[in-house]
C-alpha atoms as a PDB file:
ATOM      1  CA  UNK A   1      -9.569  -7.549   8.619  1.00  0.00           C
ATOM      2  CA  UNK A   2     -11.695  -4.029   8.694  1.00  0.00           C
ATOM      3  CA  UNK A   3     -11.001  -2.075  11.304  1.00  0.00           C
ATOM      4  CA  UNK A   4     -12.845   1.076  13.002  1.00  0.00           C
ATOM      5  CA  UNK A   5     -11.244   4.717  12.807  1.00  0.00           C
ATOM      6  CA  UNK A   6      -9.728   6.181  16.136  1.00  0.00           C
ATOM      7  CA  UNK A   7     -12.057   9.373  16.062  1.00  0.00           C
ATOM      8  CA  UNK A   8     -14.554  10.269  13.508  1.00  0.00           C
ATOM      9  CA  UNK A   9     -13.730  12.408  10.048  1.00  0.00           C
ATOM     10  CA  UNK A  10     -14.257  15.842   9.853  1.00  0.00           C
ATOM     11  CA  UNK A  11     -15.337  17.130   6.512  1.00  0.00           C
ATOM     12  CA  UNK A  12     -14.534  19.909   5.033  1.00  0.00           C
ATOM     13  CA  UNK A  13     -17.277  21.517   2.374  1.00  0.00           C
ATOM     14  CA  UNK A  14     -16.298  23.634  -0.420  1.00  0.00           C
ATOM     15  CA  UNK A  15     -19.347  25.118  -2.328  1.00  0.00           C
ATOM     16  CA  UNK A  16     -21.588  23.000  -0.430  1.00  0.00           C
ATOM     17  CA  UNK A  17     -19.700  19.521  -1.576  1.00  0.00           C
ATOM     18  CA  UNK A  18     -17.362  17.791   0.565  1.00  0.00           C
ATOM     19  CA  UNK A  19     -13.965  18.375  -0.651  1.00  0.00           C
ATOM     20  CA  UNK A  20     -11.572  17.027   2.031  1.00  0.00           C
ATOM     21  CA  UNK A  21     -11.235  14.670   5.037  1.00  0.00           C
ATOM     22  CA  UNK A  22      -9.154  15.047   8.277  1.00  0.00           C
ATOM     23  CA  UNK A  23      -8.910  12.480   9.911  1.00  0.00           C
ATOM     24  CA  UNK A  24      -6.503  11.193  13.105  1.00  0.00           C
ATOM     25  CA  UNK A  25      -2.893  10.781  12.016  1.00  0.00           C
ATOM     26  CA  UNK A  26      -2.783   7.412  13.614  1.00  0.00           C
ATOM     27  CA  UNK A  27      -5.782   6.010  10.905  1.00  0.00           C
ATOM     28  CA  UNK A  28      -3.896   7.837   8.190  1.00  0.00           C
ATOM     29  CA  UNK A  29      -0.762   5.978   8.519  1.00  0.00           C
ATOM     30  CA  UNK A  30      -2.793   2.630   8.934  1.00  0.00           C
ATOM     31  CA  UNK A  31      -4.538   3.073   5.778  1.00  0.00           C
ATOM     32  CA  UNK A  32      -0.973   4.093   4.380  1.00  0.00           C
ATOM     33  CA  UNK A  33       0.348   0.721   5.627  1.00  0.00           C
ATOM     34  CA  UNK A  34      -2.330  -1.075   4.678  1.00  0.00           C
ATOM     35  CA  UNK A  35      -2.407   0.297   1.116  1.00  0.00           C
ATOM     36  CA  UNK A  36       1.483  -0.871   0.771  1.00  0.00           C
ATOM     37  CA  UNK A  37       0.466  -4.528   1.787  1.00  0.00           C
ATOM     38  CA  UNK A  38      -2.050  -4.537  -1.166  1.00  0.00           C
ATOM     39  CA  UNK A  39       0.023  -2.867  -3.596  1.00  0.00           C
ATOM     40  CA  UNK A  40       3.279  -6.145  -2.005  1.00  0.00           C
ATOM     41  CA  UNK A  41       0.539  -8.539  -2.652  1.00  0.00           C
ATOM     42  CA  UNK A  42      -0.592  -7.908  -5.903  1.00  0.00           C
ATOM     43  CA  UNK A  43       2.877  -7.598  -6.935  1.00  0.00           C
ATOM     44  CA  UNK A  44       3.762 -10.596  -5.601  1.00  0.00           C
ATOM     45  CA  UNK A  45       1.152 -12.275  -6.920  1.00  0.00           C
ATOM     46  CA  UNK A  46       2.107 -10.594 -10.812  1.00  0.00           C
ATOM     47  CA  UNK A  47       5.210 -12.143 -10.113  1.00  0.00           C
ATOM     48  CA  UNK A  48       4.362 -15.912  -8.963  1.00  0.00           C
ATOM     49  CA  UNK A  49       2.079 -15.702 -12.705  1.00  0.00           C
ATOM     50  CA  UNK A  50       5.229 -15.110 -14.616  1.00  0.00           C
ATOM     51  CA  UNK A  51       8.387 -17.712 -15.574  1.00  0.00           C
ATOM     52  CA  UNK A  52      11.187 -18.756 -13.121  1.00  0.00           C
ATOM     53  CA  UNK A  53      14.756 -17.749 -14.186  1.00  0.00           C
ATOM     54  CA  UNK A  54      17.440 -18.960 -12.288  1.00  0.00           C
ATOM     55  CA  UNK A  55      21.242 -18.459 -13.372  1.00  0.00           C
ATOM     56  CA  UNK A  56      24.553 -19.432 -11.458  1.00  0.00           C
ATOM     57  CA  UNK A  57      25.378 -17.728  -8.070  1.00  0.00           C
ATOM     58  CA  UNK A  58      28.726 -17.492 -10.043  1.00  0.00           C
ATOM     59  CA  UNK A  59      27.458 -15.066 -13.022  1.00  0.00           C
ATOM     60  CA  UNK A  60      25.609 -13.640  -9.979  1.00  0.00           C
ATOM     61  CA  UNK A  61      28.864 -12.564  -8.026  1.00  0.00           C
ATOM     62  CA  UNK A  62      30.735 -11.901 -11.337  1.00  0.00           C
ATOM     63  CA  UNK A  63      28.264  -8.816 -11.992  1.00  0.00           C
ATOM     64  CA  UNK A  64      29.743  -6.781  -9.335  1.00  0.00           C
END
């Protein structure tokens, strides 16, 4: 689900090549949020791939 940025970029040039972005704080943390839900995702999805192991809620409780 793309969505458009709040304000537009401003680049910053060093040595006539763009070498940074600002951009509004409120796109920033969106993109930060929406780069967590990739990196849940895909390990979820690692995780559903691999083998089941259950063991007894009693071993569970005895760890502690």
């Amino acid at each position: 689900m793309p969505t458009t940025l709040k304000t537009k970029p401003q680049i910053i040039m060093k040595n006539g090549k763009p070498d940074a972005v600002i951009i509004d704080i409120r796109d920033y943390r969106e993109m930060l949020e929406r780069l967590e839900d990739k990196e849940d995702l895909a390990e979820l999805n690692k995780l559903r791939k691999g083998r089941l192991h259950f063991r007894k809620f009693t071993d569970f409780l005895a760890e502690k």
